[in-house]
N, C-alpha and C. Protein backbone atom coordinates (compact mmCIF):
# COMPACT_ATOMS: atom_id res chain seq x y z
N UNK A 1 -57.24 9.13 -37.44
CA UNK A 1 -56.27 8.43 -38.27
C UNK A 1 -56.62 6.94 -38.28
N UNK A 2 -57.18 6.43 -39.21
CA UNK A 2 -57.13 4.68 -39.63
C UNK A 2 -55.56 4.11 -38.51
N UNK A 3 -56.32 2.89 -38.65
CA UNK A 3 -55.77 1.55 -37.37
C UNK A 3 -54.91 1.29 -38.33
N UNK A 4 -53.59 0.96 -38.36
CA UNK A 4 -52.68 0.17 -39.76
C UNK A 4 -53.21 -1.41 -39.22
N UNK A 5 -53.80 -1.74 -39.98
CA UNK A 5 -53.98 -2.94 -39.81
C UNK A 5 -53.71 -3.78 -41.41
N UNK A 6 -53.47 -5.43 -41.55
CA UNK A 6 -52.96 -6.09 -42.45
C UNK A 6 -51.90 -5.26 -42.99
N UNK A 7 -51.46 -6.41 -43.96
CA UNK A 7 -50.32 -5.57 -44.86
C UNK A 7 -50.82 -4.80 -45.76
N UNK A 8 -49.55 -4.41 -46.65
CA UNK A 8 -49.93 -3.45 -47.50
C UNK A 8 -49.79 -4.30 -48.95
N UNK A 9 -50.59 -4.21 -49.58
CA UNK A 9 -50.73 -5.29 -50.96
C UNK A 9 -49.63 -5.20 -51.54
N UNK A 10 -49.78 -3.91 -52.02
CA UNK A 10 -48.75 -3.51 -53.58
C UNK A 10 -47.74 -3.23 -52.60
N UNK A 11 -46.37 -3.40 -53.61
CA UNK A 11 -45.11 -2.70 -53.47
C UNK A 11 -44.35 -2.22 -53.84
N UNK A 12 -43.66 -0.95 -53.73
CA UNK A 12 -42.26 -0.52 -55.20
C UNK A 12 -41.54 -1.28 -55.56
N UNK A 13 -41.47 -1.30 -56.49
CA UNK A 13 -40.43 -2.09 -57.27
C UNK A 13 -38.93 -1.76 -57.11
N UNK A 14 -38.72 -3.03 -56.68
CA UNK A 14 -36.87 -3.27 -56.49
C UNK A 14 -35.88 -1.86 -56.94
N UNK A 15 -36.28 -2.37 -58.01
CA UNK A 15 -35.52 -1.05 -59.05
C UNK A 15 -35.39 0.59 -58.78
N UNK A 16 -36.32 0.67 -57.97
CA UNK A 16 -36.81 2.20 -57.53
C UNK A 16 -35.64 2.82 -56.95
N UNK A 17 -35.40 3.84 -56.86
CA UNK A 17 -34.21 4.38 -55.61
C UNK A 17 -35.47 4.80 -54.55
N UNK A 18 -34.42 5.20 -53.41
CA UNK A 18 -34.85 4.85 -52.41
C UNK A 18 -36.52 5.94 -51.82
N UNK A 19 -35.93 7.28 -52.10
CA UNK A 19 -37.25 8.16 -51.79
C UNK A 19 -38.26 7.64 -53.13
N UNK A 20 -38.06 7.13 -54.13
CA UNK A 20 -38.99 6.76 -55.09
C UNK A 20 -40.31 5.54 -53.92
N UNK A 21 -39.23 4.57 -53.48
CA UNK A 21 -39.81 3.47 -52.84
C UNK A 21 -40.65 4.17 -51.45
N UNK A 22 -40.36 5.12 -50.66
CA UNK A 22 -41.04 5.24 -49.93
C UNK A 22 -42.09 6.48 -50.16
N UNK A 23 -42.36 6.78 -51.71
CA UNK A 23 -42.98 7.60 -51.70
C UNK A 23 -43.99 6.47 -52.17
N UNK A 24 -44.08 5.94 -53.00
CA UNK A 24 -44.68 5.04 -53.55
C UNK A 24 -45.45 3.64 -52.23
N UNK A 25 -44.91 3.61 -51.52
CA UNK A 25 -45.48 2.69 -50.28
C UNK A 25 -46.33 4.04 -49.39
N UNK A 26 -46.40 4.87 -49.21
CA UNK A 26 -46.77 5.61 -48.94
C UNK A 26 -48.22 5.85 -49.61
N UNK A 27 -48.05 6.03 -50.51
CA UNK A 27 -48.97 5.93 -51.42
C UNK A 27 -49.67 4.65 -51.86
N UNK A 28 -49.36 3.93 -51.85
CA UNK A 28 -49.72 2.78 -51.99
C UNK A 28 -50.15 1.83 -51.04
N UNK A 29 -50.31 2.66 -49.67
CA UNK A 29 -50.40 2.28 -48.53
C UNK A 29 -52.27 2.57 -48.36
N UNK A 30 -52.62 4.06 -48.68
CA UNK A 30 -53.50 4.03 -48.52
C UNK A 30 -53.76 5.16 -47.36
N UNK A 31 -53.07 5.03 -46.39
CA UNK A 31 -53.44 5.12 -44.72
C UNK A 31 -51.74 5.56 -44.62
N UNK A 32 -51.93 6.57 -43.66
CA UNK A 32 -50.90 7.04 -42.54
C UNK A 32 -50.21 6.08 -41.70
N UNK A 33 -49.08 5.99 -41.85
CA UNK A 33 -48.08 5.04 -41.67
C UNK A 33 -47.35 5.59 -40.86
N UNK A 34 -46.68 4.69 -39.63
CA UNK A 34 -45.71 4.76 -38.49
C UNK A 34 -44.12 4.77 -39.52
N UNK A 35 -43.13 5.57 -39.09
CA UNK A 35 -42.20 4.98 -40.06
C UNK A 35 -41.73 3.58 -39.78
N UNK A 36 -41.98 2.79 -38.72
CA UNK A 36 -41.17 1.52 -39.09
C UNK A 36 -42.35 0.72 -40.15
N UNK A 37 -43.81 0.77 -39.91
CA UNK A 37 -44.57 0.11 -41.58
C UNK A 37 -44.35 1.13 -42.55
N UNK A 38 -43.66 2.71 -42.72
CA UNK A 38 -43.23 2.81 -43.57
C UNK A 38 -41.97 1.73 -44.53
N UNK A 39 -41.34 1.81 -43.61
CA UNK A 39 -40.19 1.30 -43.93
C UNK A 39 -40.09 0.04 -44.33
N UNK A 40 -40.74 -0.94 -43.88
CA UNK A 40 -41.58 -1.86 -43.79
C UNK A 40 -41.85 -2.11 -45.01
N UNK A 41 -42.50 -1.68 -45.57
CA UNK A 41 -43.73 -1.10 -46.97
C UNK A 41 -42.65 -1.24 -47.82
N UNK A 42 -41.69 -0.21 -47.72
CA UNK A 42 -40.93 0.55 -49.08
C UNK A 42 -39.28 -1.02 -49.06
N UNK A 43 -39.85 -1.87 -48.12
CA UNK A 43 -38.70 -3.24 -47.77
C UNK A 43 -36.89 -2.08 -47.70
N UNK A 44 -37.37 -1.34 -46.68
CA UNK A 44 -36.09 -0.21 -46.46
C UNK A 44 -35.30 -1.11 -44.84
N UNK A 45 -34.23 -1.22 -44.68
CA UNK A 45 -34.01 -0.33 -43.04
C UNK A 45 -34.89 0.66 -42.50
N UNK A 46 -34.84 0.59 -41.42
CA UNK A 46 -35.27 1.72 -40.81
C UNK A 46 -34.38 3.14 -40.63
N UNK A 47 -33.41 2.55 -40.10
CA UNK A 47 -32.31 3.83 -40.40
C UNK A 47 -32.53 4.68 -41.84
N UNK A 48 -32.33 3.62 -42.96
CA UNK A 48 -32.35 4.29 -44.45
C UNK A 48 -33.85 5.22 -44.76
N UNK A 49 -35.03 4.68 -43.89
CA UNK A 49 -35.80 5.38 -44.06
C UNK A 49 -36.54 6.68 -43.69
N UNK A 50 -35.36 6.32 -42.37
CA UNK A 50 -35.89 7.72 -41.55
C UNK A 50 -35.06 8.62 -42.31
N UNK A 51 -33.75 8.67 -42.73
CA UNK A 51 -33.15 10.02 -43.46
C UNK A 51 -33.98 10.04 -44.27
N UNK A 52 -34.18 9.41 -45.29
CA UNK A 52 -35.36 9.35 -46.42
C UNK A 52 -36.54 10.27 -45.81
N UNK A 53 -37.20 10.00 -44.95
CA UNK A 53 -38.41 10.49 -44.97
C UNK A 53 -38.28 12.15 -44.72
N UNK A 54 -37.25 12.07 -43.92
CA UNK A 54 -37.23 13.56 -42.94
C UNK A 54 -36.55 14.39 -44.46
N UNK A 55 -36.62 13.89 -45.18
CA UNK A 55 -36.04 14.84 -46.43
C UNK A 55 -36.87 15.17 -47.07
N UNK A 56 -37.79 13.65 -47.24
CA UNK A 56 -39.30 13.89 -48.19
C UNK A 56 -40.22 15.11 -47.64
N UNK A 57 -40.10 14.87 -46.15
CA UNK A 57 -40.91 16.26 -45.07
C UNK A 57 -40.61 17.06 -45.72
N UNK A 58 -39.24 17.75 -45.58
CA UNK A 58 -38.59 18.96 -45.98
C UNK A 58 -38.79 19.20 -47.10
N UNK A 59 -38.93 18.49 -48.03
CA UNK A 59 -39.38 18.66 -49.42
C UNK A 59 -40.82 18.79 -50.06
N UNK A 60 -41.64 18.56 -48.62
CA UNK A 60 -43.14 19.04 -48.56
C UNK A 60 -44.15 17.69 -49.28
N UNK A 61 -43.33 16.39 -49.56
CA UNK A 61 -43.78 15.36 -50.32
C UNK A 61 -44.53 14.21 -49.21
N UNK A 62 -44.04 14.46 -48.14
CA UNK A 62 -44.61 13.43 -47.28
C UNK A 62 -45.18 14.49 -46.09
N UNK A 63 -46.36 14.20 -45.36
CA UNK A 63 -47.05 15.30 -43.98
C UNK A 63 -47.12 13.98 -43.00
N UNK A 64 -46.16 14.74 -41.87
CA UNK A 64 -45.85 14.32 -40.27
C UNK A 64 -47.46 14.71 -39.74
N UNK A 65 -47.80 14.12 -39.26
CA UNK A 65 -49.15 14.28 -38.11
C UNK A 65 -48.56 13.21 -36.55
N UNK A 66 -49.17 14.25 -35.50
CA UNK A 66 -48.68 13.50 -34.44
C UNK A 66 -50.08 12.77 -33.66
N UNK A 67 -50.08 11.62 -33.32
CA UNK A 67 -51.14 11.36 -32.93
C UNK A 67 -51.01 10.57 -31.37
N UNK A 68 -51.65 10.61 -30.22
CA UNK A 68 -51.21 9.88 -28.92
C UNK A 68 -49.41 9.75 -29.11
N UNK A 69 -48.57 11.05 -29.04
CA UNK A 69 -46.97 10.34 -29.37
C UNK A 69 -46.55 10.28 -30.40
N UNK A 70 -46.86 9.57 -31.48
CA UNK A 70 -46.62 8.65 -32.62
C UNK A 70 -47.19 9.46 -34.00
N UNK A 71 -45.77 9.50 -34.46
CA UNK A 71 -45.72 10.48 -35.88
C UNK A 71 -46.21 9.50 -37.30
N UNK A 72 -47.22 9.98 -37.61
CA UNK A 72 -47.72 9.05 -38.36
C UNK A 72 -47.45 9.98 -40.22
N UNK A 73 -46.81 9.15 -41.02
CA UNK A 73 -46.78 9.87 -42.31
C UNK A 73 -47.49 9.54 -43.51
N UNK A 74 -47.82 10.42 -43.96
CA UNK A 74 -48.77 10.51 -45.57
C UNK A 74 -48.49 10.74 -46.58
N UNK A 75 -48.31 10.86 -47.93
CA UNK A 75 -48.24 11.84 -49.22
C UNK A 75 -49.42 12.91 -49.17
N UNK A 76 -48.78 13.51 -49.89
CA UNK A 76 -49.86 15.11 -50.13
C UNK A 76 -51.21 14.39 -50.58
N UNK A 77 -51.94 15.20 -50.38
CA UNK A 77 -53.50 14.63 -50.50
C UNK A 77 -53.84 14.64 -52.28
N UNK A 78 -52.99 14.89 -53.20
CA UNK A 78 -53.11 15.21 -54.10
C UNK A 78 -52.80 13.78 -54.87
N UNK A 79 -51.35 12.90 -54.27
CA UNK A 79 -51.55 11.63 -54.76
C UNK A 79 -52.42 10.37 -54.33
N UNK A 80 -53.53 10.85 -54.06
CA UNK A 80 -54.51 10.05 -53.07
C UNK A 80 -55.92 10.27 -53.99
N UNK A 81 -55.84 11.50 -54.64
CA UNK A 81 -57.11 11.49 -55.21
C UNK A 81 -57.29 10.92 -57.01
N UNK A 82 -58.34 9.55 -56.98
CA UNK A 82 -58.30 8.70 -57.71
C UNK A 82 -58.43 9.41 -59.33
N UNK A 83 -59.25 10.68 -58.83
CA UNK A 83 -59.97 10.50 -60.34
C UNK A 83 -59.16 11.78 -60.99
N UNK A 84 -58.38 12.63 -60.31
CA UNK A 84 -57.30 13.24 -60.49
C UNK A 84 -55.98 12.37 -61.13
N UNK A 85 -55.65 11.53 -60.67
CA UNK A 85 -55.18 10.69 -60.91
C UNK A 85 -55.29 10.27 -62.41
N UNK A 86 -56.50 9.56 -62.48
CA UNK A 86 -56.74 8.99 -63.95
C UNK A 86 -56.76 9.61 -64.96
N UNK A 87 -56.96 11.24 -64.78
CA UNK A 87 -57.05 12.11 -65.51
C UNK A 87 -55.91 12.41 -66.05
N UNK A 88 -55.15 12.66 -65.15
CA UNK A 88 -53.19 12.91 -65.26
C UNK A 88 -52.87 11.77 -66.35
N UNK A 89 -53.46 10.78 -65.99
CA UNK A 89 -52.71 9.68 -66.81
C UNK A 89 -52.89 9.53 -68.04
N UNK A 90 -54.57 9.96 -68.43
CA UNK A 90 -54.78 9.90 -69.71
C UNK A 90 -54.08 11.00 -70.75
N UNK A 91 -54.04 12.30 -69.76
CA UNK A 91 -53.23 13.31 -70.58
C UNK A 91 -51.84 12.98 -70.72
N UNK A 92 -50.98 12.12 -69.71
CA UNK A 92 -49.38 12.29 -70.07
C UNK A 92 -49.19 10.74 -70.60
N UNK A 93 -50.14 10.05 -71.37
CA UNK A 93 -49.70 8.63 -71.37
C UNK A 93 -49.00 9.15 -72.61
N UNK A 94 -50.07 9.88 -73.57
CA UNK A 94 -49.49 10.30 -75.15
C UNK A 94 -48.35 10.82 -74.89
N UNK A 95 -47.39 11.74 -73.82
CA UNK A 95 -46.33 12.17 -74.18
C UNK A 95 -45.64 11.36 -73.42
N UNK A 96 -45.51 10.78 -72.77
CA UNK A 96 -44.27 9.66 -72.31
C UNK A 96 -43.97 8.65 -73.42
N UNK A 97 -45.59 8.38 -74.22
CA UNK A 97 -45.22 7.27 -75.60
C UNK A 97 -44.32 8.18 -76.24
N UNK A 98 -44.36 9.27 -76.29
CA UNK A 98 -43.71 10.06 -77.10
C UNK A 98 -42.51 9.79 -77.29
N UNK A 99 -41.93 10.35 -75.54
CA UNK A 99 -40.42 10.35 -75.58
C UNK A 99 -39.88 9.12 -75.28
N UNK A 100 -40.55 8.13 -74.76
CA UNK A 100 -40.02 6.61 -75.12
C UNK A 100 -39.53 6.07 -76.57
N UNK A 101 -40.51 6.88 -77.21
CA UNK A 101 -40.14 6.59 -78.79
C UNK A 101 -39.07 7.44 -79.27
N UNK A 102 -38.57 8.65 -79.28
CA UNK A 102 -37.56 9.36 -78.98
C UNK A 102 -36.33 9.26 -78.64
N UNK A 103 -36.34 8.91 -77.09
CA UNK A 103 -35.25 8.23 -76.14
C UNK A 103 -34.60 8.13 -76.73
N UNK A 104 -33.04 8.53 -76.59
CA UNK A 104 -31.84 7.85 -76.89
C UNK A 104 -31.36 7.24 -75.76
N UNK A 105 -30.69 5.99 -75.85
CA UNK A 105 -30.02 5.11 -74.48
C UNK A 105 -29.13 4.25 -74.94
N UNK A 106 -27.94 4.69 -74.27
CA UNK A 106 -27.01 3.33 -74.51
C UNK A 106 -26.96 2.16 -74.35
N UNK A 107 -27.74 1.78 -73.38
CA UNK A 107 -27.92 0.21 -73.21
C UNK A 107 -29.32 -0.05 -73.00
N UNK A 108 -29.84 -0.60 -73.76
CA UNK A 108 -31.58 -0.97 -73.60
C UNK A 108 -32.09 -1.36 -72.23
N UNK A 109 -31.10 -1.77 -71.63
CA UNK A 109 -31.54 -2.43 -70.24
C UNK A 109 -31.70 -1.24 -69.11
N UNK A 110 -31.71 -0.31 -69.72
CA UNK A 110 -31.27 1.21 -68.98
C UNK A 110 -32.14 2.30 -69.22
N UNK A 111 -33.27 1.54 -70.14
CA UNK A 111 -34.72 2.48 -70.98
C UNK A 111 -35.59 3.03 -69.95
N UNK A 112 -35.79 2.25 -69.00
CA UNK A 112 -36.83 2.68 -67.85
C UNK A 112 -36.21 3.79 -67.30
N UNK A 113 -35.37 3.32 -66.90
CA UNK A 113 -34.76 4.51 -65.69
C UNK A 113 -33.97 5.66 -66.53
N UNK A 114 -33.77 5.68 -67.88
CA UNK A 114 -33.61 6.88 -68.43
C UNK A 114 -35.02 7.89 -68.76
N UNK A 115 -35.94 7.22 -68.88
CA UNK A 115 -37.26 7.56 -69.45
C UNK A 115 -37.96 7.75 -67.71
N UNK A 116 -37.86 7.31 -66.86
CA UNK A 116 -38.38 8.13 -65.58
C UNK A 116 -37.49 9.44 -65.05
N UNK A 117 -36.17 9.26 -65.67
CA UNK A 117 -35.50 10.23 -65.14
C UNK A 117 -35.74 11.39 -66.35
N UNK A 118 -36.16 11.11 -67.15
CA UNK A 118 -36.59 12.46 -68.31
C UNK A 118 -37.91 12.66 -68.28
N UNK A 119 -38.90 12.48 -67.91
CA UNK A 119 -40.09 12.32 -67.66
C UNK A 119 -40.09 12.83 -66.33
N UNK A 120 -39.14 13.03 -65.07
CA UNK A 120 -38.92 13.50 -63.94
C UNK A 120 -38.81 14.86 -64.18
N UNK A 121 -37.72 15.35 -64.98
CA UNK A 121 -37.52 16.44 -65.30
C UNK A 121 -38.25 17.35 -66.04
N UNK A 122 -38.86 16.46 -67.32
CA UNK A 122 -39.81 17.39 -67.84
C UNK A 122 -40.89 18.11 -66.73
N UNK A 123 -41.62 16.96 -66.08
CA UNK A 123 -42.68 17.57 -65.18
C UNK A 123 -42.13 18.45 -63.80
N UNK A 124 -40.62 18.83 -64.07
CA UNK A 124 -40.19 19.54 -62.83
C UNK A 124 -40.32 20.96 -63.82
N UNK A 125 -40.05 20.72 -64.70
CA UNK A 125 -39.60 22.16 -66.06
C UNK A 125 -41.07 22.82 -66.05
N UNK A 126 -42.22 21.91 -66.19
CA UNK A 126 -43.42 22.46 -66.81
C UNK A 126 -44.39 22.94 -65.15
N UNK A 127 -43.74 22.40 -63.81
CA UNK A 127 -44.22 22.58 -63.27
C UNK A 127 -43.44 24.36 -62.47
N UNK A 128 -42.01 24.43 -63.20
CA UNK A 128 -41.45 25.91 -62.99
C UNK A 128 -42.18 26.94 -63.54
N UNK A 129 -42.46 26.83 -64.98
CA UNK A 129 -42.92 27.32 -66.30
C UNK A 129 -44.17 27.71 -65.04
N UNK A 130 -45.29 26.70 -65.26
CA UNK A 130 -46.77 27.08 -64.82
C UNK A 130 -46.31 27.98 -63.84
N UNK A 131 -45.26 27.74 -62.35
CA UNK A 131 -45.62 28.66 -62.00
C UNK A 131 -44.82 30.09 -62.02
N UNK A 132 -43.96 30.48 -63.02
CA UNK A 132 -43.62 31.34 -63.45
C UNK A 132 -44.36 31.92 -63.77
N UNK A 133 -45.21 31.38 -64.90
CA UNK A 133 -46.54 32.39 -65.79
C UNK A 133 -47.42 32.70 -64.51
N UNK A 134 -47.90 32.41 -63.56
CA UNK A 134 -48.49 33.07 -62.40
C UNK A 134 -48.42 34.65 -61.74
């Protein structure tokens, strides 16, 4: 397991709720993280992050490894790989323009977080679907 050493560059954005922020520092971390530089990372409490995390576990989004003692946490190896990644992006950029353009919202100031929270759901729907058809 990598040394945590320096900080961590990037950070979630304010706006995020809370398992958003520590999934995203997590990820954005790079490297297997203690939860207090989780917490750290995602600018959480520690308290707020440990319920957070131990949910993300349970939810199979974050992997506990124990190392000398010390529970060190990750994202699935799947948001780590770059070129997977870029690929995803080029295919769903066209349909998020989509439903951004679409979107209905009552208050404009409220576009993001309606459009991650429908964009959340779609990819929960298509990810039932795929594995239904299995």
């Amino acid at each position: 397991m990598p040394i945590q050493t320096g900080p961590i560059e990037k950070k979630p954005p304010a706006e995020a709720d809370t398992p958003t922020k520590i999934m995203l520092a997590s990820i954005y971390s790079g490297r297997p993280l203690l939860l207090s530089k989780l917490a750290q990372a995602a600018g959480l409490p520690r308290q707020v992050a440990s319920y957070h995390v131990n949910r993300l576990v349970g939810d199979g989004l974050l992997i506990p490894a124990e190392e000398k003692g010390k529970t060190y946490y990750s994202p699935q190896p799947i948001f780590l790989d770059d070129e997977l990644f870029s690929r995803i992006v080029k295919l769903v950029d066209p349909v998020i323009t989509k439903i951004s353009k679409n979107l209905i919202v009552a208050d404009k100031n409220d576009a993001e977080r309606v459009l991650r929270n429908n964009a959340h759901i779609l990819f929960v729907v298509l990810a039932h679907e795929a594995l239904r058809q299995k």
